[in-house]
N, C-alpha and C. Protein backbone atom coordinates (compact mmCIF):
# COMPACT_ATOMS: atom_id res chain seq x y z
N UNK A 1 -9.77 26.78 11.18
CA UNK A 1 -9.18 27.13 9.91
C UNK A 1 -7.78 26.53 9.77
N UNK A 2 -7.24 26.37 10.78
CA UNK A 2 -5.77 26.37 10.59
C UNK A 2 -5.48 24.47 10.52
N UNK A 3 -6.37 24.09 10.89
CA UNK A 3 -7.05 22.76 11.61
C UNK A 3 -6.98 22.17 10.14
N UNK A 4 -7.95 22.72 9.29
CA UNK A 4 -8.44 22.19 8.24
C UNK A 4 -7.10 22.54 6.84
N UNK A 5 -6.31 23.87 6.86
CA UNK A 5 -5.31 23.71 5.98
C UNK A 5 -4.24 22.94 6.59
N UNK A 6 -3.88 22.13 7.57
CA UNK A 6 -3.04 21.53 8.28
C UNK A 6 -3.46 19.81 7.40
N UNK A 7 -4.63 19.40 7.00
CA UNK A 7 -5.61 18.22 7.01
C UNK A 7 -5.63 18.84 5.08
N UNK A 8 -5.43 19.59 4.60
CA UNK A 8 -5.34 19.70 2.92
C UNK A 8 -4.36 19.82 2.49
N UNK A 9 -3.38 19.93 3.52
CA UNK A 9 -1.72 20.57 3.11
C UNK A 9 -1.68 19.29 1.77
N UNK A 10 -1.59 18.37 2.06
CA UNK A 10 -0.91 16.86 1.58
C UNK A 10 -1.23 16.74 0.33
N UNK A 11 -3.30 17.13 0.25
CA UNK A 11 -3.76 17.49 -1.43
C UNK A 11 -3.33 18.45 -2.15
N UNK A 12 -2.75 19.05 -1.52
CA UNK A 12 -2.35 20.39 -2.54
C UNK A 12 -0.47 20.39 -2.96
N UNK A 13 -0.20 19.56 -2.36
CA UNK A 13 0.96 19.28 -2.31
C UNK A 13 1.15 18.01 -3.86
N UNK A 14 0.06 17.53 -3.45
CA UNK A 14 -0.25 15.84 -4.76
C UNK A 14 -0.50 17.14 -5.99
N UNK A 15 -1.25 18.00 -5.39
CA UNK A 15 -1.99 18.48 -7.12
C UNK A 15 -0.86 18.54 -8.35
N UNK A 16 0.05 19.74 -8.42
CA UNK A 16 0.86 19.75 -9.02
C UNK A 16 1.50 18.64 -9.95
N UNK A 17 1.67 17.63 -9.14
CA UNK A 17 2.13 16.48 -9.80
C UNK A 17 0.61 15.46 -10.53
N UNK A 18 -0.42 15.62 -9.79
CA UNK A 18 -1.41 15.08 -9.94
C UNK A 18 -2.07 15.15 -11.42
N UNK A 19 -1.86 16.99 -11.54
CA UNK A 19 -2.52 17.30 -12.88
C UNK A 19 -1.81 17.01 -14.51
N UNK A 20 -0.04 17.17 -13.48
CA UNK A 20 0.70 17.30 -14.91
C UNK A 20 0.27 15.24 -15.46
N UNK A 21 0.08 14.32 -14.43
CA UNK A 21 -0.10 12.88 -14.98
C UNK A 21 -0.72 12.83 -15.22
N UNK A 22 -2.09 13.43 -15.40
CA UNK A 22 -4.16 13.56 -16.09
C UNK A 22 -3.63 14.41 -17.08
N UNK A 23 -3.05 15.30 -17.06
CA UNK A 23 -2.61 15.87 -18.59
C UNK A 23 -1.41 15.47 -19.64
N UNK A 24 -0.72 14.56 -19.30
CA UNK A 24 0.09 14.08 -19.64
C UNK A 24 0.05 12.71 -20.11
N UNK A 25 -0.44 11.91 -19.25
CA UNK A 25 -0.72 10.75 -19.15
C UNK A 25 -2.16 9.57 -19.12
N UNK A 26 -2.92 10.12 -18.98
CA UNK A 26 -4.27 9.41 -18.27
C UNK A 26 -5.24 10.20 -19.33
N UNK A 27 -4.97 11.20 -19.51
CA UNK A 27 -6.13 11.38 -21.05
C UNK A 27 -5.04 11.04 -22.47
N UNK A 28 -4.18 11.24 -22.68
CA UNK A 28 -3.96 10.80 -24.08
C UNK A 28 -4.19 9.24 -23.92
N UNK A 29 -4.02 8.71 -22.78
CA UNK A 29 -3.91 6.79 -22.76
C UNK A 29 -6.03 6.79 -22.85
N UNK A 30 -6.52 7.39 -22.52
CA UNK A 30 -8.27 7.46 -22.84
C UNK A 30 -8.38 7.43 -24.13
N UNK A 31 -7.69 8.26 -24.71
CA UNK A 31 -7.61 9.20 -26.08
C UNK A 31 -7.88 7.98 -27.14
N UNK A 32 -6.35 7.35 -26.67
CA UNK A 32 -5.98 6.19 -27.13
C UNK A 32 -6.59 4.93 -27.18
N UNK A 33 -7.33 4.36 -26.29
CA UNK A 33 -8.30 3.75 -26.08
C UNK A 33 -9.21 3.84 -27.03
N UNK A 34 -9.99 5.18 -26.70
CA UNK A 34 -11.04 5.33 -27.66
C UNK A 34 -10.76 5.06 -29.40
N UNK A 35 -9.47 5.34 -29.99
CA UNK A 35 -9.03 5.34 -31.22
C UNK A 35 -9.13 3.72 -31.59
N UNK A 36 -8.78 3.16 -30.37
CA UNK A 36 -8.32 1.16 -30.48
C UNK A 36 -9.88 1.17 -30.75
N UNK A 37 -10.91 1.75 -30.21
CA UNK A 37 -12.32 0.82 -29.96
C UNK A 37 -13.02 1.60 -31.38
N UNK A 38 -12.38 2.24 -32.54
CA UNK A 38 -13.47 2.97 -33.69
C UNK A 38 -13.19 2.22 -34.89
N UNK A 39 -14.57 2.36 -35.77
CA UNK A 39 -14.51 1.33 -37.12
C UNK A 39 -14.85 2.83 -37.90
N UNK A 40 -14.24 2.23 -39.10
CA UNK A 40 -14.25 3.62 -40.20
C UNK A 40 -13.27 3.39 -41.45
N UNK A 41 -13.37 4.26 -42.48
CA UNK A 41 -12.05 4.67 -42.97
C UNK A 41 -11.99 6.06 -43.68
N UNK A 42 -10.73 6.49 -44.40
CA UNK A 42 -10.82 7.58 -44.27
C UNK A 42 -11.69 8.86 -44.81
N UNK A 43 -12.05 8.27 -45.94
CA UNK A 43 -13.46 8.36 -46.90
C UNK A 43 -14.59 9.13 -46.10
N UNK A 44 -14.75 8.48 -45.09
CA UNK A 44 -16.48 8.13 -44.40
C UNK A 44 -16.05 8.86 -42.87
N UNK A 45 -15.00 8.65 -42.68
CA UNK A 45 -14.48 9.01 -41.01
C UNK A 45 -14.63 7.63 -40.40
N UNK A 46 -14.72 7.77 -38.59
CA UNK A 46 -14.27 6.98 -38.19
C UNK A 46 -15.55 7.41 -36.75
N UNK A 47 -15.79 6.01 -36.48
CA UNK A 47 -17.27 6.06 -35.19
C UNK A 47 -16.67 4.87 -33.85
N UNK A 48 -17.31 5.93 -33.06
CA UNK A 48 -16.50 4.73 -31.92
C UNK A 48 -17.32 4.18 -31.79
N UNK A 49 -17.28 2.77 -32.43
CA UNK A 49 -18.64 1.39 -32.20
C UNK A 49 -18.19 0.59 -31.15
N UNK A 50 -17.36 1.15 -30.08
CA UNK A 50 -16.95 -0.32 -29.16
C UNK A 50 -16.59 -1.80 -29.82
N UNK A 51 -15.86 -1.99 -30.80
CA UNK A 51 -15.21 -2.70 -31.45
C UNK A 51 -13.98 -3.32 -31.06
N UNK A 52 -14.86 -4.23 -29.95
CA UNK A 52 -13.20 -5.10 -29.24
C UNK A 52 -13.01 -6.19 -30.24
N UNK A 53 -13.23 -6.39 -31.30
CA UNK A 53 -12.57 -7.23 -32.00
C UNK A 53 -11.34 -7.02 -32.57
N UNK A 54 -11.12 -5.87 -32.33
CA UNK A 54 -9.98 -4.74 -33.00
C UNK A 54 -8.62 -6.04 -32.07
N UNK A 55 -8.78 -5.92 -30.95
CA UNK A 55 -7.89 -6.19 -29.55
C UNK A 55 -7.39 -7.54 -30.23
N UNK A 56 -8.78 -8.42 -30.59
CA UNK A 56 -8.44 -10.17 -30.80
C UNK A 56 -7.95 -10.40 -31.66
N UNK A 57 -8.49 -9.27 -33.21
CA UNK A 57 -7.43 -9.52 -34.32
C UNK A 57 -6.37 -9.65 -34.42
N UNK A 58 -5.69 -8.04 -33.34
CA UNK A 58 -4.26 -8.15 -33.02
C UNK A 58 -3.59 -9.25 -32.43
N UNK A 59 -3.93 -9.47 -31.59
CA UNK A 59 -3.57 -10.98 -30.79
C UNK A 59 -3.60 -11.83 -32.01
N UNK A 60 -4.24 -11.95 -32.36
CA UNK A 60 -4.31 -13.63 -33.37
C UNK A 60 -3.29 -13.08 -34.29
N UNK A 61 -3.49 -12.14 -34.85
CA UNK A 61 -2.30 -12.23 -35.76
C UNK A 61 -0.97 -11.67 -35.54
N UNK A 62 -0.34 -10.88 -34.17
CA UNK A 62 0.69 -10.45 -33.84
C UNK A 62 1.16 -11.60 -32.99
N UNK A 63 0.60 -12.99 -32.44
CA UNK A 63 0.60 -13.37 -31.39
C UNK A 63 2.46 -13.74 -31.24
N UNK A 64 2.82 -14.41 -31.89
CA UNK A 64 4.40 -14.61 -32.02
C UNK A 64 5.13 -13.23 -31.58
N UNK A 65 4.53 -12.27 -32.03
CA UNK A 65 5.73 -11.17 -31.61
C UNK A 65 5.44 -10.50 -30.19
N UNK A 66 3.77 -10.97 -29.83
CA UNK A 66 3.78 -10.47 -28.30
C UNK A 66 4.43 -11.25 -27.20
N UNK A 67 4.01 -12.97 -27.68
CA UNK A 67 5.51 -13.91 -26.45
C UNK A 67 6.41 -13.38 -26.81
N UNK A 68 6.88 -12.98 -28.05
CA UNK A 68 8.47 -12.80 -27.85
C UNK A 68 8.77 -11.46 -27.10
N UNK A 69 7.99 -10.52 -27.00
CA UNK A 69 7.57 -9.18 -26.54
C UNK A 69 8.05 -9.78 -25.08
N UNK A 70 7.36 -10.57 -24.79
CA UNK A 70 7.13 -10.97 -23.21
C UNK A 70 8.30 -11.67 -22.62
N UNK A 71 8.73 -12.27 -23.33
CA UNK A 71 10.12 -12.89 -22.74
C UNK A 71 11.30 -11.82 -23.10
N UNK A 72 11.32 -11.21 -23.91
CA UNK A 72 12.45 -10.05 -23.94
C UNK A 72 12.35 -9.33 -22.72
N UNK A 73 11.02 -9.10 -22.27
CA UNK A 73 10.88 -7.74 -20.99
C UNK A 73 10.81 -9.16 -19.88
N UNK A 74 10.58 -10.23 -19.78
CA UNK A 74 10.99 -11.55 -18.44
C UNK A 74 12.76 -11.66 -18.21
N UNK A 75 13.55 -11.75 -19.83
CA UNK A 75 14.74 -11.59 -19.47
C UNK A 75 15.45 -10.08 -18.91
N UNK A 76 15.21 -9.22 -19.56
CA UNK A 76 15.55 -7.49 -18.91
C UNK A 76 15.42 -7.59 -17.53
N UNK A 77 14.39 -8.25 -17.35
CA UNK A 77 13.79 -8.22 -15.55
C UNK A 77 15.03 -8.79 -15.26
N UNK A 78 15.04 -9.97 -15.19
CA UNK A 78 15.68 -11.01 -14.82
C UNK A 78 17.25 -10.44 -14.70
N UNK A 79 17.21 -9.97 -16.02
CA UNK A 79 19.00 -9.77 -15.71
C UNK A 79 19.31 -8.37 -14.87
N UNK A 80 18.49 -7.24 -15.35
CA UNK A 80 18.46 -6.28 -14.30
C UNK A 80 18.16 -6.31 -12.40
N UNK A 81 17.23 -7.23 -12.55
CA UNK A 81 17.42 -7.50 -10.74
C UNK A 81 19.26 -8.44 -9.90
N UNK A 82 19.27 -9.36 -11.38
CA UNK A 82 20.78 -10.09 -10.87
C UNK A 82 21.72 -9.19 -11.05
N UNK A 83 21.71 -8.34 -11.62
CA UNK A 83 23.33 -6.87 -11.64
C UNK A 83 22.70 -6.07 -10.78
N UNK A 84 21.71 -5.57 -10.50
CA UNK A 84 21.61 -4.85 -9.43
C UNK A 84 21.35 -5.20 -7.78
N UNK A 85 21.04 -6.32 -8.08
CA UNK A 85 20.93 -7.10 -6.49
C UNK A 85 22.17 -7.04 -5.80
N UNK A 86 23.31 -7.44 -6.56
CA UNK A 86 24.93 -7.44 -5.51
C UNK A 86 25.53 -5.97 -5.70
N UNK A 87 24.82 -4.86 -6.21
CA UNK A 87 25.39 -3.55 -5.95
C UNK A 87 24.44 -3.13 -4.92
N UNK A 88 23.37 -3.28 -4.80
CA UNK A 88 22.60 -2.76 -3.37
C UNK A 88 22.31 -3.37 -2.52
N UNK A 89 22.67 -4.76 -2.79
CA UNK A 89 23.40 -5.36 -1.28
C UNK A 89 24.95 -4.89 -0.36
């Protein structure tokens, strides 16, 4: 007995934190998912048809603002590792 709560200590220790990120995090991002993949409107409602065209539209027509998306968060990187590299060195 003592064997085996010695060998679960560690899971029960994760849970706490485990549940608040599945309730917090990991089902609204499902949630969310599922909303990206439904065809509908408001009239009629809305059906989850697995509709990855949803994904390509965006791309094709946001595509300019996602590189620029991408190099804004390449420079942040960039400049945040060079100011913080010679303070934690």
């Amino acid at each position: 007995m003592r064997g085996l709560r010695a060998r679960l200590a560690p899971y029960f220790l994760i849970l706490p934190g485990g549940l608040w990120l599945a309730i917090f995090f990991v089902i609204p991002t499902l949630i969310l998912i599922s909303f990206s993949l439904m065809q509908g409107n408001s009239v009629d409602g809305f059906n989850l048809t697995w509709h990855w065209q949803n994904y390509t539209h965006a791309i094709s027509t946001y595509r300019d603002q996602f590189i620029r998306s991408m190099w804004y968060g390449l420079a942040a990187t960039i400049l945040c590792i060079a100011l913080s590299y010679p303070m934690a060195y």
